[in-house]
C-alpha atoms as a PDB file:
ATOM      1  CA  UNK A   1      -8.202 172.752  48.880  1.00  0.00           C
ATOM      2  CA  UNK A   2      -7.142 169.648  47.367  1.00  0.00           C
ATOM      3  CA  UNK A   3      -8.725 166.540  46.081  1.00  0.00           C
ATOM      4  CA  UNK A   4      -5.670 164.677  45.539  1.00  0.00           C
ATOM      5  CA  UNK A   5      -7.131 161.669  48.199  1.00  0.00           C
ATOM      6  CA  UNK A   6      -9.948 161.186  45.432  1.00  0.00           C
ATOM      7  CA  UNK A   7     -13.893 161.448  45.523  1.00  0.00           C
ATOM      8  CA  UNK A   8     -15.096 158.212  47.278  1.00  0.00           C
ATOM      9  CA  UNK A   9     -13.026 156.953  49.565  1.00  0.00           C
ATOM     10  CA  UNK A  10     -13.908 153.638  51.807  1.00  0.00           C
ATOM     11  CA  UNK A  11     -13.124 153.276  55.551  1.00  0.00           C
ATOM     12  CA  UNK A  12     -12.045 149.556  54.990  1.00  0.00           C
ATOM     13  CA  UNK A  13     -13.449 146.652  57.364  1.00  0.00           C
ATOM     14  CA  UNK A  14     -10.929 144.697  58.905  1.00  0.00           C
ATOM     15  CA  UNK A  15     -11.274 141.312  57.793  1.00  0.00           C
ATOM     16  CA  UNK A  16     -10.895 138.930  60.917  1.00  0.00           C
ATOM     17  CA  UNK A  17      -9.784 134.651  60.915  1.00  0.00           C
ATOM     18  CA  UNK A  18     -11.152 132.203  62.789  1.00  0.00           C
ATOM     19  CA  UNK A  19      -9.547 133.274  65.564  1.00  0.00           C
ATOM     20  CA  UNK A  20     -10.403 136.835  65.087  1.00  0.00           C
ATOM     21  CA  UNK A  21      -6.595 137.555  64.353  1.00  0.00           C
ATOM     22  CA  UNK A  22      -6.025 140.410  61.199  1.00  0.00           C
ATOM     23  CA  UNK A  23      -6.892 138.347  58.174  1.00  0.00           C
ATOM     24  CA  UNK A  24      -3.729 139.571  55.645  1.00  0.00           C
ATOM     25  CA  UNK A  25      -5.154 137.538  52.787  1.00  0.00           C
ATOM     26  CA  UNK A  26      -8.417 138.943  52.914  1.00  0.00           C
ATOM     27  CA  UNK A  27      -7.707 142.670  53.473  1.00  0.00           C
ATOM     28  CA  UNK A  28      -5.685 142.686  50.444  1.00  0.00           C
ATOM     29  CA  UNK A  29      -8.264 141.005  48.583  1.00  0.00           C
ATOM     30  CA  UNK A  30     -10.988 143.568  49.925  1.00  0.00           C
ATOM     31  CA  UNK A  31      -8.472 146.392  49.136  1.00  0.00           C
ATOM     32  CA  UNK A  32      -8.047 144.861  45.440  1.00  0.00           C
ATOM     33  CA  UNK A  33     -12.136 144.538  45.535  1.00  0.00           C
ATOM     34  CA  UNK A  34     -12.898 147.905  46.175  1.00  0.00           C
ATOM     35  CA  UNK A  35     -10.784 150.042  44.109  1.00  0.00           C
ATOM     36  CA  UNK A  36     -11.883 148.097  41.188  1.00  0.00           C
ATOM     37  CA  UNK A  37     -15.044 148.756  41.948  1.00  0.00           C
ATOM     38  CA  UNK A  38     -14.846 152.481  42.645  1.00  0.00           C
ATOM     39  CA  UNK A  39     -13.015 153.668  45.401  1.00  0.00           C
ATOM     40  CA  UNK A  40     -10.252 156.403  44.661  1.00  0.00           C
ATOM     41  CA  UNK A  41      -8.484 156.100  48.316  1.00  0.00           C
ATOM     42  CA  UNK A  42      -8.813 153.542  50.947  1.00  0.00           C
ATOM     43  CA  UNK A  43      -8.937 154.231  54.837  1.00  0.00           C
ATOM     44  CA  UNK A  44      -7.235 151.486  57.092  1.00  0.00           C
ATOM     45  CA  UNK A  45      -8.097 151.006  60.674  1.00  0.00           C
ATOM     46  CA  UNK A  46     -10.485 153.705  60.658  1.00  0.00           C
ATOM     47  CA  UNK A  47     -13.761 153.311  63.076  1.00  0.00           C
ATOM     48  CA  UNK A  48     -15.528 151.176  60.193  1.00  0.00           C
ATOM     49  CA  UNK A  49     -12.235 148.864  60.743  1.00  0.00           C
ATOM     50  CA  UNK A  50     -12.743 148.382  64.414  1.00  0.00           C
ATOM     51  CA  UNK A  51      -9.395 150.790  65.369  1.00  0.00           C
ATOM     52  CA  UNK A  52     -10.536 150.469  69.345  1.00  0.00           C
ATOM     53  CA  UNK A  53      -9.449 146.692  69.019  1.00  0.00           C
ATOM     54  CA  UNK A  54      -6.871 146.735  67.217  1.00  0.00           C
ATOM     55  CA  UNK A  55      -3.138 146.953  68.435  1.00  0.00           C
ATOM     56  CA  UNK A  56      -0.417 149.626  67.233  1.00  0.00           C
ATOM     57  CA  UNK A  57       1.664 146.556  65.548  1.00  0.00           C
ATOM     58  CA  UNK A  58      -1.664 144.913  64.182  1.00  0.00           C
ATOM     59  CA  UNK A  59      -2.439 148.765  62.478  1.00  0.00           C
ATOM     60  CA  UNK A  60       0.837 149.381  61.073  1.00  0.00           C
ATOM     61  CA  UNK A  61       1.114 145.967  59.872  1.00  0.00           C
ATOM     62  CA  UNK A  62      -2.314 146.563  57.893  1.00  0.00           C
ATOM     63  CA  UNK A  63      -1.356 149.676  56.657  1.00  0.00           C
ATOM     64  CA  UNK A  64       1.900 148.244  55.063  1.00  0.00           C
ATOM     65  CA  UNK A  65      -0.180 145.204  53.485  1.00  0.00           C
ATOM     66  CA  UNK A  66      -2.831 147.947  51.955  1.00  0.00           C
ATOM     67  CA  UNK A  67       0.312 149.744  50.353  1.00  0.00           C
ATOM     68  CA  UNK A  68       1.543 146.951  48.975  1.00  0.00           C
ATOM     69  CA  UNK A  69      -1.693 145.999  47.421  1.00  0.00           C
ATOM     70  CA  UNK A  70      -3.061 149.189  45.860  1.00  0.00           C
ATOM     71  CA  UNK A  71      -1.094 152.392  46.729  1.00  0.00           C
ATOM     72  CA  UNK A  72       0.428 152.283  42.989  1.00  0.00           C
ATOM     73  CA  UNK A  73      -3.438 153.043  42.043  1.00  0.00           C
ATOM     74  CA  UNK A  74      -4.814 155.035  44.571  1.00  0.00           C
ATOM     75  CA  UNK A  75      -3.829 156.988  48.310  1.00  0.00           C
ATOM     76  CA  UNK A  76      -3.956 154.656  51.212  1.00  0.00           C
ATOM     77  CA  UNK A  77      -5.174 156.824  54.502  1.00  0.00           C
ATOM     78  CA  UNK A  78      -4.254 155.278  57.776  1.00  0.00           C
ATOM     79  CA  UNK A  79      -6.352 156.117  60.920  1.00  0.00           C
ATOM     80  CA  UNK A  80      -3.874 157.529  63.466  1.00  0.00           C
ATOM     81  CA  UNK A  81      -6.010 159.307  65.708  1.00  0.00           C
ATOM     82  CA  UNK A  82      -6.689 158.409  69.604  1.00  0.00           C
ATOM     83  CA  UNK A  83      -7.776 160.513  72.412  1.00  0.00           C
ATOM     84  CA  UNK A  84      -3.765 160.682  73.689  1.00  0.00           C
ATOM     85  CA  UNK A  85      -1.732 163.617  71.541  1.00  0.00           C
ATOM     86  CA  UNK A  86       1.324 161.799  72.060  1.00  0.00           C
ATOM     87  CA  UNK A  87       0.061 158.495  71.194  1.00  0.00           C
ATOM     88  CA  UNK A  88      -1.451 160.148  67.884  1.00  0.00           C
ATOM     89  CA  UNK A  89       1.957 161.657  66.837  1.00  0.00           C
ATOM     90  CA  UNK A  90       3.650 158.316  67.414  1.00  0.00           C
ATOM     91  CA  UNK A  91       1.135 155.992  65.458  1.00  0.00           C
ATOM     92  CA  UNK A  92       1.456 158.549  62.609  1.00  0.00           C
ATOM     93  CA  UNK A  93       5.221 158.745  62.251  1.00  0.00           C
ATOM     94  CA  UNK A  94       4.753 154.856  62.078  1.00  0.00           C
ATOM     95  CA  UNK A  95       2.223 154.714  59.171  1.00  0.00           C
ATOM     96  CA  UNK A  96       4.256 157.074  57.329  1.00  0.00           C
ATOM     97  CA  UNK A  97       7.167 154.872  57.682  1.00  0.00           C
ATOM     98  CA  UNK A  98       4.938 152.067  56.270  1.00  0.00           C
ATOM     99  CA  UNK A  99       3.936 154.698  53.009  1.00  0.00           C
ATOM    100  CA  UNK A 100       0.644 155.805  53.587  1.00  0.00           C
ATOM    101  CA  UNK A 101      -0.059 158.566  50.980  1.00  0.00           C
ATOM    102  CA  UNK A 102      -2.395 160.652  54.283  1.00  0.00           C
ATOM    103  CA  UNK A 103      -3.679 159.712  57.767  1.00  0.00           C
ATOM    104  CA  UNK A 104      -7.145 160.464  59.255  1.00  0.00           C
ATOM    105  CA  UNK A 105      -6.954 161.590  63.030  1.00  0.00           C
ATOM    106  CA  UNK A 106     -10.187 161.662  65.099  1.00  0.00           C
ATOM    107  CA  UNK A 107     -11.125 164.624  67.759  1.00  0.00           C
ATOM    108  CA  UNK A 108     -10.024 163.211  70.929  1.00  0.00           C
ATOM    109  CA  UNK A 109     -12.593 161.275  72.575  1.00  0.00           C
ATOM    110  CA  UNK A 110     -13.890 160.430  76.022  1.00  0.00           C
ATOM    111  CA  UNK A 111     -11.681 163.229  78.205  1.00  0.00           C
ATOM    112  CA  UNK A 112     -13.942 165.836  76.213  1.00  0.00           C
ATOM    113  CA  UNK A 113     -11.100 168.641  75.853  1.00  0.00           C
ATOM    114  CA  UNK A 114     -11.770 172.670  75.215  1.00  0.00           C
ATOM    115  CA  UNK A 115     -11.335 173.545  71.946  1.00  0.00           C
ATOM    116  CA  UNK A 116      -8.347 175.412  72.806  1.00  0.00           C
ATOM    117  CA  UNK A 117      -7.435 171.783  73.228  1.00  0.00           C
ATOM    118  CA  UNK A 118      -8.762 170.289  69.928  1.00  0.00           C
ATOM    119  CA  UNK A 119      -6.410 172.775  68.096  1.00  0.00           C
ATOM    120  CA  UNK A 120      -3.274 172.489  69.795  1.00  0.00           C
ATOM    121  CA  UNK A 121      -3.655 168.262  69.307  1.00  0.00           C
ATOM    122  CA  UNK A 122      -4.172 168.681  65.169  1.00  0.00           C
ATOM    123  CA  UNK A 123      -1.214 171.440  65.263  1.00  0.00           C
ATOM    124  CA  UNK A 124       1.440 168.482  66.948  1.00  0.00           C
ATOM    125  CA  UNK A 125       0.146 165.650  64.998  1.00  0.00           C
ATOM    126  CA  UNK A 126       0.252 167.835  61.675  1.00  0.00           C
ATOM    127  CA  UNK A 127       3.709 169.291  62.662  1.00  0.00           C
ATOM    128  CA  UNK A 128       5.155 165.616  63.486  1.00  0.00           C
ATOM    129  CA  UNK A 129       4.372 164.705  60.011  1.00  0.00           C
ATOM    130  CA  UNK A 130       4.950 165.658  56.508  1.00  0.00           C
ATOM    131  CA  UNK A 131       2.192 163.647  55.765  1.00  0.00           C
ATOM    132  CA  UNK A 132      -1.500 165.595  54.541  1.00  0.00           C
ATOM    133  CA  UNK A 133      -3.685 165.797  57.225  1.00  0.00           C
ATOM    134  CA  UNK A 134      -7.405 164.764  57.122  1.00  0.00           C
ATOM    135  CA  UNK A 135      -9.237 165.848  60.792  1.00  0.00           C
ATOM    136  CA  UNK A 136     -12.256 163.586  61.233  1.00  0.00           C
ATOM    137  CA  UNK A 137     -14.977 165.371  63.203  1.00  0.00           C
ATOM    138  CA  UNK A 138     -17.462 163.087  64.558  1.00  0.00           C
ATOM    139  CA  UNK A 139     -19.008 164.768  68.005  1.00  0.00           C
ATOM    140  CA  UNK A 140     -21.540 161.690  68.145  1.00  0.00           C
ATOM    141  CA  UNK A 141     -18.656 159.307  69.093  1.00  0.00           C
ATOM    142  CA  UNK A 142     -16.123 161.533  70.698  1.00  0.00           C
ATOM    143  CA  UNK A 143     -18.070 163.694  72.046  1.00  0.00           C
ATOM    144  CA  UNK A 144     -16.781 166.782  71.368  1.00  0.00           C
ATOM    145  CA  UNK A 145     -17.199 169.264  68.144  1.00  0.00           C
ATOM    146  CA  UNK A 146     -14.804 171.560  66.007  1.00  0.00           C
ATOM    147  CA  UNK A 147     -16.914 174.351  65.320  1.00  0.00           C
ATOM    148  CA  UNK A 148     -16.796 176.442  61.765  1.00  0.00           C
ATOM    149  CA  UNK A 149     -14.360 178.435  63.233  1.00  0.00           C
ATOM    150  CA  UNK A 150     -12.061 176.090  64.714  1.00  0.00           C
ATOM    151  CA  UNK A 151     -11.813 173.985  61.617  1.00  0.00           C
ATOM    152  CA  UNK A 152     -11.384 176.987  59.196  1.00  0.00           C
ATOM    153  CA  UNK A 153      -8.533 177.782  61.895  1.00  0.00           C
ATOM    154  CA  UNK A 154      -7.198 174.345  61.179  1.00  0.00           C
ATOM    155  CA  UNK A 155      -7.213 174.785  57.874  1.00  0.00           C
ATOM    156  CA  UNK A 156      -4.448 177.155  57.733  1.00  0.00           C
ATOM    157  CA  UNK A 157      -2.109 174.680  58.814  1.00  0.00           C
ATOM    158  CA  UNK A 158      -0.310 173.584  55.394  1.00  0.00           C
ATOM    159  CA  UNK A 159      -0.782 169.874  55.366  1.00  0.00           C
ATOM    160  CA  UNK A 160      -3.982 169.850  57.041  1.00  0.00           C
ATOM    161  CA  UNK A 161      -6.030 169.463  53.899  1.00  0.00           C
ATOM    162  CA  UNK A 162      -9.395 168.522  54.651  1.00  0.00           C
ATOM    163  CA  UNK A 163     -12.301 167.780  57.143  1.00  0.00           C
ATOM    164  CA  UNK A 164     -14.377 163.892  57.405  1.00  0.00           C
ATOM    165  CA  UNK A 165     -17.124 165.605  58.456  1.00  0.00           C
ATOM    166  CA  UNK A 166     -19.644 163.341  60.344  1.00  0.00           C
ATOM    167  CA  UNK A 167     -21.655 166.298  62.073  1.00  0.00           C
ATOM    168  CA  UNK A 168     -24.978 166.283  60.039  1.00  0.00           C
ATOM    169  CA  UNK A 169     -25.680 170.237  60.693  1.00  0.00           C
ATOM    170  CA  UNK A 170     -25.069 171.571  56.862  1.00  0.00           C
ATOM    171  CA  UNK A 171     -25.635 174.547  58.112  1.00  0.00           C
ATOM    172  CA  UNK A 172     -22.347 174.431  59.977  1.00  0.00           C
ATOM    173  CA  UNK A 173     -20.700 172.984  56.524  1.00  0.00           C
ATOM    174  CA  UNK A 174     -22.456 175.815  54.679  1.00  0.00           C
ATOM    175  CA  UNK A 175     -20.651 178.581  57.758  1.00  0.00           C
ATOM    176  CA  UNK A 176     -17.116 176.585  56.951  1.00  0.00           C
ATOM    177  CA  UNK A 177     -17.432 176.712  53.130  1.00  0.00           C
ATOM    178  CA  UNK A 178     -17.623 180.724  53.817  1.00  0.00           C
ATOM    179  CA  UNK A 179     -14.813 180.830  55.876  1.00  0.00           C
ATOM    180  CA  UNK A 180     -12.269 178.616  54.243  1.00  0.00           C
ATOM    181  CA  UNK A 181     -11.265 176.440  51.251  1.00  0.00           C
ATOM    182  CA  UNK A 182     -10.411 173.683  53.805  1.00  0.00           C
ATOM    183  CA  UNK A 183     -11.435 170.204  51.836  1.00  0.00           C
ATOM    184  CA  UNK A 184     -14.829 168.475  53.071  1.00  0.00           C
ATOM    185  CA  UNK A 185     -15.342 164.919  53.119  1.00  0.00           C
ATOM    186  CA  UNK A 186     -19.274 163.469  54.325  1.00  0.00           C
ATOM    187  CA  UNK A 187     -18.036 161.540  57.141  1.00  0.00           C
ATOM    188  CA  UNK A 188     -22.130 159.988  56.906  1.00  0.00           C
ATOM    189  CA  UNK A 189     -23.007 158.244  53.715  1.00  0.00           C
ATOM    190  CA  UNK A 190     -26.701 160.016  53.578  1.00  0.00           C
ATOM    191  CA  UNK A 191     -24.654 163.545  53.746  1.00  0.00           C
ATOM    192  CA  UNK A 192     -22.915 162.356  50.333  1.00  0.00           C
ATOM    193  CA  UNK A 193     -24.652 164.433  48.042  1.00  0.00           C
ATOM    194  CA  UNK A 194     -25.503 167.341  49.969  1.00  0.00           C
ATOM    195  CA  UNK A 195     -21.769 167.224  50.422  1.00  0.00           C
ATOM    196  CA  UNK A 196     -21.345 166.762  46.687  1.00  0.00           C
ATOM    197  CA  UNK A 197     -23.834 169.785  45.896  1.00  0.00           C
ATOM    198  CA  UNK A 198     -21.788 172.561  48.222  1.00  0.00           C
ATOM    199  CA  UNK A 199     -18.911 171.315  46.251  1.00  0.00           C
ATOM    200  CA  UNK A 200     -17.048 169.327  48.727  1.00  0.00           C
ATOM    201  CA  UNK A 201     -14.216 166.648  47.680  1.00  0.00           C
ATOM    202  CA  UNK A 202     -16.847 163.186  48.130  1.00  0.00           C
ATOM    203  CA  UNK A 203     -16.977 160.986  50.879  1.00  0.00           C
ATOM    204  CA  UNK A 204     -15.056 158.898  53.490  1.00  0.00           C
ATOM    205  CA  UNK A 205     -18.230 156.031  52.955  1.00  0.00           C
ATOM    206  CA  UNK A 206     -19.029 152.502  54.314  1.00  0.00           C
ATOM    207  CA  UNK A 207     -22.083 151.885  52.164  1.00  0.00           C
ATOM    208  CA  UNK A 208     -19.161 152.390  49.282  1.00  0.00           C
ATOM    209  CA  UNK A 209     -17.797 148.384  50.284  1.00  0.00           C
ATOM    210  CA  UNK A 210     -21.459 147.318  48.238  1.00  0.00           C
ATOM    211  CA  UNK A 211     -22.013 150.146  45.968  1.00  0.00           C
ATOM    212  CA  UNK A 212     -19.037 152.009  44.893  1.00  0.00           C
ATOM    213  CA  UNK A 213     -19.869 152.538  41.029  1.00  0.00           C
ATOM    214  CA  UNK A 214     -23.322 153.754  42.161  1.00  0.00           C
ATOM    215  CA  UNK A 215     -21.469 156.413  44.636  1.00  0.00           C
ATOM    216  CA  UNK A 216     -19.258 157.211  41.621  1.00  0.00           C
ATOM    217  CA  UNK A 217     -21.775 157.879  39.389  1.00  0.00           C
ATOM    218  CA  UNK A 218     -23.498 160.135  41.926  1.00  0.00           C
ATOM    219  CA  UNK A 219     -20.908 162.340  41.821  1.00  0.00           C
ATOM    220  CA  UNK A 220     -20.325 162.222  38.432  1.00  0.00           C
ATOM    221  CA  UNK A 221     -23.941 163.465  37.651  1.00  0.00           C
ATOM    222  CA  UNK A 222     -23.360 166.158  40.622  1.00  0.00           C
ATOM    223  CA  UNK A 223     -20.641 167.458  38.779  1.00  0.00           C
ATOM    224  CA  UNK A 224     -22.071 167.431  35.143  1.00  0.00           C
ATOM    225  CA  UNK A 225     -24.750 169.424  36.994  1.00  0.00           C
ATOM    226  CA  UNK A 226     -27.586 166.396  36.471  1.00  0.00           C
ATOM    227  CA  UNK A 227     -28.697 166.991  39.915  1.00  0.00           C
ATOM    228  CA  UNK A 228     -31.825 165.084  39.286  1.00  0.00           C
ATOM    229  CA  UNK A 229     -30.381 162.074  38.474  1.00  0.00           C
ATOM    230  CA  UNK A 230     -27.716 162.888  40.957  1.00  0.00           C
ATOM    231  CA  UNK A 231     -31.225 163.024  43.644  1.00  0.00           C
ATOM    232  CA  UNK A 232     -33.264 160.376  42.093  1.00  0.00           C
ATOM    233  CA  UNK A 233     -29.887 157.565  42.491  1.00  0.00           C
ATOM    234  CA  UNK A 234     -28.945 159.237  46.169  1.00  0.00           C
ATOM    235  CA  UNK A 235     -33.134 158.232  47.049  1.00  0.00           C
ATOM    236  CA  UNK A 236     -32.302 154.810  45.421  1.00  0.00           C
ATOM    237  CA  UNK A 237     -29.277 154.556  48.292  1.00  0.00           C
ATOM    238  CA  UNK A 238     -31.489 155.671  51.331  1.00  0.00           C
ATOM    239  CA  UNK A 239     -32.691 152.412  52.250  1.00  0.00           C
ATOM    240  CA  UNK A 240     -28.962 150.792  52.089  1.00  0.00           C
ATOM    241  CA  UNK A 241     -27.412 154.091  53.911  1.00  0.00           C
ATOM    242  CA  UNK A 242     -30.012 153.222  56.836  1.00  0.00           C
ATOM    243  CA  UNK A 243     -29.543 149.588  57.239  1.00  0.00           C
ATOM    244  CA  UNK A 244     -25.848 149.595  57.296  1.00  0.00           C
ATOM    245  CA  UNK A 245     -26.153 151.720  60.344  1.00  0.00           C
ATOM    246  CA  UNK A 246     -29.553 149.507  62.211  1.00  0.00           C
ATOM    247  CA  UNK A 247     -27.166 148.487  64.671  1.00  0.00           C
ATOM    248  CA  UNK A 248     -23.421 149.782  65.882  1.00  0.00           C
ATOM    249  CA  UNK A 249     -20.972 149.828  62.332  1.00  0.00           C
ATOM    250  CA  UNK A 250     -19.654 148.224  61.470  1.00  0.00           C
ATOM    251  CA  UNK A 251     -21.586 145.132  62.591  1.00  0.00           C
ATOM    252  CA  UNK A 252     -23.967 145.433  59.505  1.00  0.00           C
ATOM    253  CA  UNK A 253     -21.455 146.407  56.667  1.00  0.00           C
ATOM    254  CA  UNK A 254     -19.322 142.939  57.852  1.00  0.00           C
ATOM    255  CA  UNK A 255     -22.572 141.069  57.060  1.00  0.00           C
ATOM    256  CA  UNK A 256     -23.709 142.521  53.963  1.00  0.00           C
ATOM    257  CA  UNK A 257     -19.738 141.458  53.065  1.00  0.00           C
ATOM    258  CA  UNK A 258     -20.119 138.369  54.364  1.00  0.00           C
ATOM    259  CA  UNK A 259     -23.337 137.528  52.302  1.00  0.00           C
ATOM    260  CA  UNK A 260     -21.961 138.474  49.422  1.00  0.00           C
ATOM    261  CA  UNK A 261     -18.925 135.834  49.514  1.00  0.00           C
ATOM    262  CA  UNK A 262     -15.981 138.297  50.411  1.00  0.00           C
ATOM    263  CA  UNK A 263     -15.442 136.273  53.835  1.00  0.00           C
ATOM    264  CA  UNK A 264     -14.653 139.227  55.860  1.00  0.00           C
ATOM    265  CA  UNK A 265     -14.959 137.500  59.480  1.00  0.00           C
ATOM    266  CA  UNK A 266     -16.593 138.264  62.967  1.00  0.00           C
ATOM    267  CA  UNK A 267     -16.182 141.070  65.337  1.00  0.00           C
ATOM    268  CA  UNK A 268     -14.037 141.617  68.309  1.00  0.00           C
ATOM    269  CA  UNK A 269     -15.754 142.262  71.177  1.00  0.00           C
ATOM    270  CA  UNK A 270     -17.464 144.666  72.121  1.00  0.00           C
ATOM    271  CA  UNK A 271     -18.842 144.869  69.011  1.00  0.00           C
ATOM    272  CA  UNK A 272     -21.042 140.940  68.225  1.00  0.00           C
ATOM    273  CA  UNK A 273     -22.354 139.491  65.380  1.00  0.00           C
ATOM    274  CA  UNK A 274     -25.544 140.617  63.190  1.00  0.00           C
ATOM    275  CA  UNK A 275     -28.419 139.298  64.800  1.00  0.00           C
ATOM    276  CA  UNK A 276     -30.783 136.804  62.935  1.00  0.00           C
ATOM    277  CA  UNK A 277     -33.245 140.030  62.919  1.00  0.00           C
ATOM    278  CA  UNK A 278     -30.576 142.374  61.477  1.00  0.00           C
ATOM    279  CA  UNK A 279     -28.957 139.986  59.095  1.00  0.00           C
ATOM    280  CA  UNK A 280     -32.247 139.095  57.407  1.00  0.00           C
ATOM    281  CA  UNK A 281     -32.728 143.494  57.657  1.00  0.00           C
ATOM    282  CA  UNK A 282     -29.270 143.422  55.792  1.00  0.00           C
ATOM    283  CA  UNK A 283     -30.128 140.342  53.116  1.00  0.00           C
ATOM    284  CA  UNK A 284     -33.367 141.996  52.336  1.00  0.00           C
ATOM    285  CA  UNK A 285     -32.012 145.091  51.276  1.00  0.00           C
ATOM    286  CA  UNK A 286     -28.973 143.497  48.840  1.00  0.00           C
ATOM    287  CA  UNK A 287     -31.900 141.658  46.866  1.00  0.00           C
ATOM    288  CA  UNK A 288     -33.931 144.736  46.544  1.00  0.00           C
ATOM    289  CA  UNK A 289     -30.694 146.125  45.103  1.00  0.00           C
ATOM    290  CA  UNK A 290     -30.401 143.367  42.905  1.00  0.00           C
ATOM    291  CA  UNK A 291     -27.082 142.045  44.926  1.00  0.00           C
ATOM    292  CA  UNK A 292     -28.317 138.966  46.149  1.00  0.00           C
ATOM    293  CA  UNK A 293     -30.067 136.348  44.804  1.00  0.00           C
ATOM    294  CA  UNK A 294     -34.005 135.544  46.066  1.00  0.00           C
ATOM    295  CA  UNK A 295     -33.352 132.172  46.219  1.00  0.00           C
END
């Protein structure tokens, strides 16, 4: 196991122009925004940064303008997965050319493969790379699990180093803890401290672009064995966790940016705009955190 990638990491919104076209300015800006206020690694075109929509040039051309901002102070993690193995091991030999300290790679989605098939996809991309490895289970979008078993099996590959876990069975977390040292992100912000309290690495977190410091300082108290005030700040979160994810991310996450001044952009469609319904949802919940002003 290895923490080297940090304790809270954020999966980075892509900030968007005008003309919805990658906004270079602002991602560097975000990137800048976010590590100084708590993040230890950054993920680039990861599902919170609209990856579906993006092209191959667009991504590596993000991940070499997130190196260039921050990667002296913390690991940049590109998201290189797709639902094509070859495709996978070609956009991560190019984000390693651009220096990316890991890369994130998704189960396949959509074709729904065995998991006979899961394995033998994370074993090319992991041997095409010298790269570490993060696998990023998340059976609610793709469709398809890794089981205890078949991640622990994972595991023994040398530079696959840890698991974004965004299937919310802990019992299935508490079955892989007992079969391997494999490294566990909470790929779902309200698995954070559960995560945190089996003595996983952190999370891979969107609610982390508002409240980093408070995500710090949960894990902080986790690990100075406060659980309490570990609990009683995680119950202080619940509210956010839940409205960032009232409609499709990461729709809500790009407004609560967007309120707060960091000019983030729209959405490429599929995904639309907050609604007047969700935004208000969204602006509600930064006062009550004392983020927003009530006037």
């Amino acid at each position: 196991m290895t923490d080297s990638l940090g304790t809270i990491l954020t999966a980075m919104v892509t900030p968007f122009d005008a003309d919805l076209a990658v906004d270079h300015g602002k991602l560097a800006e975000l990137a800048e925004h976010l590590v100084a206020n708590g993040s230890s690694g950054l993920v680039v075109a990861g599902t919170t940064g609209e990856s579906p929509t993006l092209s191959d040039d667009e991504k590596a051309a993000m991940f070499r303008t997130v190196v260039a901002a921050v990667s002296d102070r913390v690991p940049v993690v590109a998201g290189t997965g797709s639902n094509d193995t070859a495709h996978s091991i070609e956009l991560t030999r190019t984000a390693e050319k651009c220096g990316v300290d890991a890369v994130l790679v998704v189960t396949p989605y959509y074709n729904k493969p065995p998991e006979r098939g899961l394995l033998a996809h994370f074993r090319a991309v992991a041997a095409a790379t010298g790269l570490p490895l993060v696998v990023y289970n998340i059976p609610g979008r793709s469709g398809v699990n890794l089981s205890p078993e078949a991640l622990a099996a994972l595991g023994e590959v040398d530079n696959i180093i840890a698991v974004k876990q965004a299937n919310p069975d802990l019992g299935e977390l508490r079955r892989l803890r007992e079969l391997s040292d494999l490294g566990i992100y909470a790929g779902n912000d309200d698995m954070l401290l559960d995560v945190l309290k089996m003595g996983g690495l952190g999370g891979i977190c969107v609610a982390s672009h508002v409240v980093g410091l408070r995500l710090v300082e949960m894990a902080r108290l986790v690990r100075a064995g406060d659980m309490a005030g570990a609990e009683r700040l995680d119950e202080g979160l619940r509210t956010l966790y839940e409205t960032l994810f009232i409609t499709a991310n990461p729709i809500p996450v790009k407004e609560a940016l967007n309120l707060l001044g960091h000019e983030v952009g729209g959405l490429r469609l599929p995904l639309v705009p907050a609604t007047p319904q969700e935004s208000a949802a969204v602006a509600d919940e930064l006062r009550s955190l004392g983020m927003l002003s009530r006037a």
